[in-house]
C-alpha atoms as a PDB file:
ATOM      1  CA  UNK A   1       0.000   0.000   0.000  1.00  0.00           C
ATOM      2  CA  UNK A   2       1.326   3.548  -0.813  1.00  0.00           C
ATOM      3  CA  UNK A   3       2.256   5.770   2.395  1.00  0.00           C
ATOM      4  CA  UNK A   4       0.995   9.109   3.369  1.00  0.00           C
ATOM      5  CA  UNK A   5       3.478  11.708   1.832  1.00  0.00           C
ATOM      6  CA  UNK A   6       5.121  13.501   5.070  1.00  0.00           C
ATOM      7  CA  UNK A   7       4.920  17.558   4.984  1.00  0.00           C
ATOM      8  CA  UNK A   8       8.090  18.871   5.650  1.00  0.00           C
ATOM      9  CA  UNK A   9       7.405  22.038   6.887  1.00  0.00           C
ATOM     10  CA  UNK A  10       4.886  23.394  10.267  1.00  0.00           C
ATOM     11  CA  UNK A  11       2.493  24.422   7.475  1.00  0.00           C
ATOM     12  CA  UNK A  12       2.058  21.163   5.525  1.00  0.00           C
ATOM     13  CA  UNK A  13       2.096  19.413   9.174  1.00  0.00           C
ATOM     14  CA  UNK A  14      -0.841  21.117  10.287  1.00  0.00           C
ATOM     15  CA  UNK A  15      -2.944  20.933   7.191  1.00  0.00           C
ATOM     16  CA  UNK A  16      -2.415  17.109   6.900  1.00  0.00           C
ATOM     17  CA  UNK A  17      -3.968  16.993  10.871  1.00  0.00           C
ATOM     18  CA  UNK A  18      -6.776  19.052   9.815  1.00  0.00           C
ATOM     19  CA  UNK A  19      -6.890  16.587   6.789  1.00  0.00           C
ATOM     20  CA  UNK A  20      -6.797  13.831   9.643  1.00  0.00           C
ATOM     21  CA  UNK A  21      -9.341  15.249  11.941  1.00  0.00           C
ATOM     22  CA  UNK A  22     -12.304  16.164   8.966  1.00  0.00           C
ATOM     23  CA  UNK A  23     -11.230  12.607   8.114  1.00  0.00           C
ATOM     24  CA  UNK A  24     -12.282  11.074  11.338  1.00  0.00           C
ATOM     25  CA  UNK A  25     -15.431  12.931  11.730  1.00  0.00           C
ATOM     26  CA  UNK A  26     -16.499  12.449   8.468  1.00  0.00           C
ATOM     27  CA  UNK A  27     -15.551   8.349   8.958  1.00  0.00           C
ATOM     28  CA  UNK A  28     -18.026   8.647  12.161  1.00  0.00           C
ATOM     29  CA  UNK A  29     -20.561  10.017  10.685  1.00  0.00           C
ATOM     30  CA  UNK A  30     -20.392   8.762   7.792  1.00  0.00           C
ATOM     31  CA  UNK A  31     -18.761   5.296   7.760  1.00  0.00           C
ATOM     32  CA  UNK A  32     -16.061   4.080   5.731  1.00  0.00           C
ATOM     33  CA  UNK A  33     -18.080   3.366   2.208  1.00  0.00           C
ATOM     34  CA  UNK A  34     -19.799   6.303   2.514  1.00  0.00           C
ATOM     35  CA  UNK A  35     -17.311   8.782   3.120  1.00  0.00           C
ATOM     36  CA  UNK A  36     -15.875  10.615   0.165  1.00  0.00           C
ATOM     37  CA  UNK A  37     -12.554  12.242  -0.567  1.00  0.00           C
ATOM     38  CA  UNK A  38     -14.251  14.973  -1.289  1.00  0.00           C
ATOM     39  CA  UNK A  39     -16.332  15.514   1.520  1.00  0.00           C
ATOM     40  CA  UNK A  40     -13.197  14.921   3.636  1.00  0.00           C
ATOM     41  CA  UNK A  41     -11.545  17.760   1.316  1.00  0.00           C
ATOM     42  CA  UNK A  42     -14.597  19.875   2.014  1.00  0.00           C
ATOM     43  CA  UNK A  43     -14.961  19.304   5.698  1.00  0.00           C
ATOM     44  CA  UNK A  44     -11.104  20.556   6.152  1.00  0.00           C
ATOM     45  CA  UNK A  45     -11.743  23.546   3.756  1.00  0.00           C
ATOM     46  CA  UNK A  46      -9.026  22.329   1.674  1.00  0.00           C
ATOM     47  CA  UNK A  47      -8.792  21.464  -2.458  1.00  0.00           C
ATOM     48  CA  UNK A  48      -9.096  17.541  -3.613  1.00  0.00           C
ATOM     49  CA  UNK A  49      -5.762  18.402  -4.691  1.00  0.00           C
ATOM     50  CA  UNK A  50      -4.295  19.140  -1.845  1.00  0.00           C
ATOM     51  CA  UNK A  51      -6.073  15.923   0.096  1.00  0.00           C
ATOM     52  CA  UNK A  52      -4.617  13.818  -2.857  1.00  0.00           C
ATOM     53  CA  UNK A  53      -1.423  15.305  -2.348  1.00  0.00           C
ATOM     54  CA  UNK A  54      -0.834  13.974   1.127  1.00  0.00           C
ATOM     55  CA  UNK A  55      -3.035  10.593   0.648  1.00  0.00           C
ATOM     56  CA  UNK A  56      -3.115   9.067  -2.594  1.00  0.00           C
ATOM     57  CA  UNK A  57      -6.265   6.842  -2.130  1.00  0.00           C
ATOM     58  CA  UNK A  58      -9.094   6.772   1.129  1.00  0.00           C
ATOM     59  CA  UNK A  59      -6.881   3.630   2.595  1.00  0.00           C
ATOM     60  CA  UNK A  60      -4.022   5.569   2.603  1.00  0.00           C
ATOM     61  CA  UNK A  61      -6.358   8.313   4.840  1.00  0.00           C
ATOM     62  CA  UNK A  62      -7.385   5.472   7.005  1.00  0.00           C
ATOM     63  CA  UNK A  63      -4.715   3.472   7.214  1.00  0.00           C
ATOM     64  CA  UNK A  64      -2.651   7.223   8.870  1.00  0.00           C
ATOM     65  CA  UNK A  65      -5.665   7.546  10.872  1.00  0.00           C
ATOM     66  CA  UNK A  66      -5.605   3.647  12.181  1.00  0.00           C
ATOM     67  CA  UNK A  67      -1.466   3.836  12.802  1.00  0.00           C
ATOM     68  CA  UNK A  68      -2.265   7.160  15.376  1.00  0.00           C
ATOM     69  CA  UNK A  69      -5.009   6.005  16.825  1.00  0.00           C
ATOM     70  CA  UNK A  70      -3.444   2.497  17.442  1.00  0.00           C
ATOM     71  CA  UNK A  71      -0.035   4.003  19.127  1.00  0.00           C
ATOM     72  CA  UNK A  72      -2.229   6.034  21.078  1.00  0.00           C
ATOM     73  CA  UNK A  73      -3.837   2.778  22.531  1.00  0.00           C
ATOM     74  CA  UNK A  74      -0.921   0.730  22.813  1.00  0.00           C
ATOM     75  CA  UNK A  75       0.843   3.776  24.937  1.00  0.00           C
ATOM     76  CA  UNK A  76      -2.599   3.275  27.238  1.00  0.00           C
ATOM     77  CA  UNK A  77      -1.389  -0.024  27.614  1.00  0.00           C
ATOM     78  CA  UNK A  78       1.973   0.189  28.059  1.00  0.00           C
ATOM     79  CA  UNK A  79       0.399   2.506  31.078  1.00  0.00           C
ATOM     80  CA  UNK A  80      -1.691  -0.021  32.339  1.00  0.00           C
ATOM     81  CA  UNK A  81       0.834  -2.816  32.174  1.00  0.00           C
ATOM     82  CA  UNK A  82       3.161  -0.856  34.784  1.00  0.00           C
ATOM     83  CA  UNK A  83       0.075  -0.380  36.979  1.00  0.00           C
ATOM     84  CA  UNK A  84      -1.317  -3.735  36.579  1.00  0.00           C
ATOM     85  CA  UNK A  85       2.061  -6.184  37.849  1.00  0.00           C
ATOM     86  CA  UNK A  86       0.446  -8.169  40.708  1.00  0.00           C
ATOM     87  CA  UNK A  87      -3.423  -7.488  40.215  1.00  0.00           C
ATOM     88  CA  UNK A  88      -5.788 -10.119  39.852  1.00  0.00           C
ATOM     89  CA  UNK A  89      -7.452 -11.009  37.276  1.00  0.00           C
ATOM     90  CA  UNK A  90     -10.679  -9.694  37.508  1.00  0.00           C
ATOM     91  CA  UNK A  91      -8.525  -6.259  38.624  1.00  0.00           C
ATOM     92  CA  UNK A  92      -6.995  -6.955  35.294  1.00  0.00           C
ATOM     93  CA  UNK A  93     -10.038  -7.209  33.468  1.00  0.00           C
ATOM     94  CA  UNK A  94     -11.534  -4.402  35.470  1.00  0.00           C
ATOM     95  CA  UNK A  95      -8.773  -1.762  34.593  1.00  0.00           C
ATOM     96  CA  UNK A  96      -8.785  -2.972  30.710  1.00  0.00           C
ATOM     97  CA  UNK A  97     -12.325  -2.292  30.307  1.00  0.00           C
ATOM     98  CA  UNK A  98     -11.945   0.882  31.578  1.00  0.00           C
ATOM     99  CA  UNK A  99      -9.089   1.937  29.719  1.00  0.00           C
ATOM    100  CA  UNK A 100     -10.481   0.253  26.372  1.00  0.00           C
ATOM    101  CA  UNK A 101     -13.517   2.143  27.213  1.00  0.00           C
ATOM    102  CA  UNK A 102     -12.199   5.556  27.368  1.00  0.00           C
ATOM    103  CA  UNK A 103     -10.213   5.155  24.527  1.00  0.00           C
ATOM    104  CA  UNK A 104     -12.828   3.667  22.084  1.00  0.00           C
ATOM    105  CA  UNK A 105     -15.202   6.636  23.411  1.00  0.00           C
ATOM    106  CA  UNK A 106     -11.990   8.922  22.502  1.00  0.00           C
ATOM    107  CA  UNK A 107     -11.372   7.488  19.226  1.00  0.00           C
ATOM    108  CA  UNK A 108     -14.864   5.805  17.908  1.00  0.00           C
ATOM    109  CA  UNK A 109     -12.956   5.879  14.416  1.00  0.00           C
ATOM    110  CA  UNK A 110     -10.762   3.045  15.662  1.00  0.00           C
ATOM    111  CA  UNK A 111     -13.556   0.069  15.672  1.00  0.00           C
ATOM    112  CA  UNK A 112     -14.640   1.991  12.495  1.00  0.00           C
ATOM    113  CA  UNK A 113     -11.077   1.198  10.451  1.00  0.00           C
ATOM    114  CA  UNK A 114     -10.896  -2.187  12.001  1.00  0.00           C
ATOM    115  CA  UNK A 115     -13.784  -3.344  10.346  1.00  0.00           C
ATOM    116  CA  UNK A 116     -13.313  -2.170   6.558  1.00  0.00           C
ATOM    117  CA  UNK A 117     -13.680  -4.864   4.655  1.00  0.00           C
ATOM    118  CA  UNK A 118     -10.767  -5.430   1.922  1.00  0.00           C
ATOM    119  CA  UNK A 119      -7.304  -5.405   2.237  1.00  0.00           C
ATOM    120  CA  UNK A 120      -6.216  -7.216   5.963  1.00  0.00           C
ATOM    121  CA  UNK A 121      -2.352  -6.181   5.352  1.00  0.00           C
ATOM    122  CA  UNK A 122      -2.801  -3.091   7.046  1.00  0.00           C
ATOM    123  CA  UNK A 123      -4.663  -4.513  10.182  1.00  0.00           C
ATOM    124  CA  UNK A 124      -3.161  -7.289  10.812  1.00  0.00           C
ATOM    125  CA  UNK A 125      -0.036  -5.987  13.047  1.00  0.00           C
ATOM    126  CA  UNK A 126      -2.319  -3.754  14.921  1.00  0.00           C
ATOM    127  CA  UNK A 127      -4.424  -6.411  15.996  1.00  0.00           C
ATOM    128  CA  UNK A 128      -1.832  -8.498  16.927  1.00  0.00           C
ATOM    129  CA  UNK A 129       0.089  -5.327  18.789  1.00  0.00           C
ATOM    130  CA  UNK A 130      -3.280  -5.270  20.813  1.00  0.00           C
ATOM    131  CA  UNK A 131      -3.472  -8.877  21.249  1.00  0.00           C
ATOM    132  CA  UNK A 132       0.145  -9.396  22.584  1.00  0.00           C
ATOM    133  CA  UNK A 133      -0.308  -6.462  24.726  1.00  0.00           C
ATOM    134  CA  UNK A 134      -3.479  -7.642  26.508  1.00  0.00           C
ATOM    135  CA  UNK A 135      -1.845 -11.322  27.281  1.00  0.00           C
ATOM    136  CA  UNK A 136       1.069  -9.547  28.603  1.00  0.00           C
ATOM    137  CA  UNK A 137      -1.524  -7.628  30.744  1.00  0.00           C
ATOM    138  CA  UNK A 138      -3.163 -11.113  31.853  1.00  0.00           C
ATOM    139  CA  UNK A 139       0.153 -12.921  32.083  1.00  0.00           C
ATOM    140  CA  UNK A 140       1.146 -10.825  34.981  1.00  0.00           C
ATOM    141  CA  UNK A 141      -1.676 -11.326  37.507  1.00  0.00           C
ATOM    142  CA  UNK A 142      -1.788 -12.714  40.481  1.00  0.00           C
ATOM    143  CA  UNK A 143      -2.841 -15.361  41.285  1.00  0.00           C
ATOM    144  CA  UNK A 144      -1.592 -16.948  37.722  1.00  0.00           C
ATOM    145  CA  UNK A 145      -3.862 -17.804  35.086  1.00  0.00           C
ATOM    146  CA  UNK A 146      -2.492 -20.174  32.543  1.00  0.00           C
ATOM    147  CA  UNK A 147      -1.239 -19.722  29.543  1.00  0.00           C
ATOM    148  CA  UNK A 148      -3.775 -20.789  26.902  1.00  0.00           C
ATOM    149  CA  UNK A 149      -6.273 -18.331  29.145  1.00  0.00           C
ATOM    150  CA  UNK A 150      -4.162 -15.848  29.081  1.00  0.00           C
ATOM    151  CA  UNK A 151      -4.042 -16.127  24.797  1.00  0.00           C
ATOM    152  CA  UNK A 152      -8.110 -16.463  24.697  1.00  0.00           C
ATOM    153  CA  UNK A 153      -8.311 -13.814  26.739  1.00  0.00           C
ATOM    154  CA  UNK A 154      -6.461 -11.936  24.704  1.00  0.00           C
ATOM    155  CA  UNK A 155      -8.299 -12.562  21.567  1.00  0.00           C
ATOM    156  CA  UNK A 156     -12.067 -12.427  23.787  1.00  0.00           C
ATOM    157  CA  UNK A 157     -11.799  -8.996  24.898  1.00  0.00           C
ATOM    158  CA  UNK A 158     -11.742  -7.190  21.923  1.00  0.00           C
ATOM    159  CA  UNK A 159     -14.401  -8.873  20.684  1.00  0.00           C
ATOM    160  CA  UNK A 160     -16.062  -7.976  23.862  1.00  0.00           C
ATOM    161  CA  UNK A 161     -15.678  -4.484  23.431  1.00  0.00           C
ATOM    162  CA  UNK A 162     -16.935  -4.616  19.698  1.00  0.00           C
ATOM    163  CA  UNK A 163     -20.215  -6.071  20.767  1.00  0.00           C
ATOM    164  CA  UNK A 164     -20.921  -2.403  23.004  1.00  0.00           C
ATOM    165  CA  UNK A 165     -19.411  -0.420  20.128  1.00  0.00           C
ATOM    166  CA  UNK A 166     -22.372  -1.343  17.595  1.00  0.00           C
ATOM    167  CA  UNK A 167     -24.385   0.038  20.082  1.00  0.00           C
ATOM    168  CA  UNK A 168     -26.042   3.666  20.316  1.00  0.00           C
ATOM    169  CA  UNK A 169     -24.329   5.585  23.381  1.00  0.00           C
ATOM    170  CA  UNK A 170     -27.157   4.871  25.681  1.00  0.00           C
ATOM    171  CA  UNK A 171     -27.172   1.524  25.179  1.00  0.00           C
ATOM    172  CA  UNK A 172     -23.048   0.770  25.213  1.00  0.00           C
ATOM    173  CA  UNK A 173     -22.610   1.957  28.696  1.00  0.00           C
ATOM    174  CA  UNK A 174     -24.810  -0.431  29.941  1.00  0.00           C
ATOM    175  CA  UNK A 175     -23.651  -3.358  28.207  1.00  0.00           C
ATOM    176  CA  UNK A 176     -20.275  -2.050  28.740  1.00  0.00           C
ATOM    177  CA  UNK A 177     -20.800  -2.654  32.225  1.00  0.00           C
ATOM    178  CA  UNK A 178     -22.329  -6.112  31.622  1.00  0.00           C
ATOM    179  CA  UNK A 179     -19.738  -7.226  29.621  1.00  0.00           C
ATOM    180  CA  UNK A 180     -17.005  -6.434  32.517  1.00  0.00           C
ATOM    181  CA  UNK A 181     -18.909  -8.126  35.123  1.00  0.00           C
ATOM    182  CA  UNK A 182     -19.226 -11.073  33.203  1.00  0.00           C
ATOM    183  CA  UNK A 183     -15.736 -11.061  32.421  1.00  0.00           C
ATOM    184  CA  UNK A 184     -14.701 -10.250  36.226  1.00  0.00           C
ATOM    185  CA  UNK A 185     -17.000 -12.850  37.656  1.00  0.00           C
ATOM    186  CA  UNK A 186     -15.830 -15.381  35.154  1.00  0.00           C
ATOM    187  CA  UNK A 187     -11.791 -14.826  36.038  1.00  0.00           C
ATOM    188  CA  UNK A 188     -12.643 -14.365  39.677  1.00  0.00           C
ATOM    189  CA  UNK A 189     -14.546 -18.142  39.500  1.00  0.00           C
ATOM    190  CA  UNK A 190     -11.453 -19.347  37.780  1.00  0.00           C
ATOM    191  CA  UNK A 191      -9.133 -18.887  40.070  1.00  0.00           C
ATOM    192  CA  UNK A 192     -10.683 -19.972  43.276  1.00  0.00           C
END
């Protein structure tokens, strides 16, 4: 896939962020398929030219948009792995929620770019940057859990939090909450 063409000066830096940031709200509003480059172009009062000049095609936007939003989740996790060394589980599980939470309500464009369909190339080290990160999270608790948990878990609860993300904001907090203290209950069984 063709990369984003850096700006070298302040001037091009800022208008590829406001390039970014009419990208993301248009992708929330709008939803991958529907979005246009031109509506993105519009949105950051900039020319189609000048969009085309930074991002060749709309998964070049995303893919930008995906590798930011992504390093700003794995540095919430590296942040949460230095708090987390001798939690329990369910503490675990319990701080990750809350953390995935925040960051998802942050950066709702995230669960958007995960699920474009086409091309996995892209997404594929991402999700396994979040997977490795949330085993390491789980490998570290105390009491133990073993090591085939530890991978499932890794790989359930993402999925967890894309279930409350298809949801209307009323609804996700709610099932948000469900979805932890199933998750808590369930480690908090296993280990006693």
């Amino acid at each position: 896939m063709t990369q984003p063409r850096a700006p070298a000066r302040e001037k091009g830096r800022a208008r590829v962020a406001a390039l970014m940031s009419a990208a993301v709200a248009t992708l929330v509003e709008r939803g991958f398929e529907a979005t246009t480059m031109t509506e993105i172009a519009a949105r950051a009062g900039a020319s189609i030219g000048t969009l085309y000049l930074f991002f060749a095609t709309k998964d070049v936007l995303a893919q930008a948009i995906l590798a930011e939003t992504a390093g700003d989740l794995s540095a919430r996790l590296d942040g949460l792995s230095e708090r987390a060394a001798g939690l329990t589980p369910a503490q675990i599980a319990d701080a990750l929620f809350a953390e995935l939470a925040a960051f998802l309500d942050e950066h709702p464009v995230y669960s958007i770019l995960l699920d474009v369909p086409g091309d996995e190339g892209w997404r594929r080290p991402v999700r396994a940057r979040r997977r490795q990160q949330i085993s390491a999270l789980f490998a570290q608790a105390k009491p133990a859990l073993p090591a085939k948990q530890v991978e499932r878990l890794a790989v359930i609860v993402p999925q967890l939090m894309r279930i409350a993300f298809t949801l209307d904001a009323k609804q996700r907090i709610g099932v948000l909450e469900e979805l932890r203290l199933m998750l808590s209950h369930h480690l908090t069984a296993a280990v006693t």
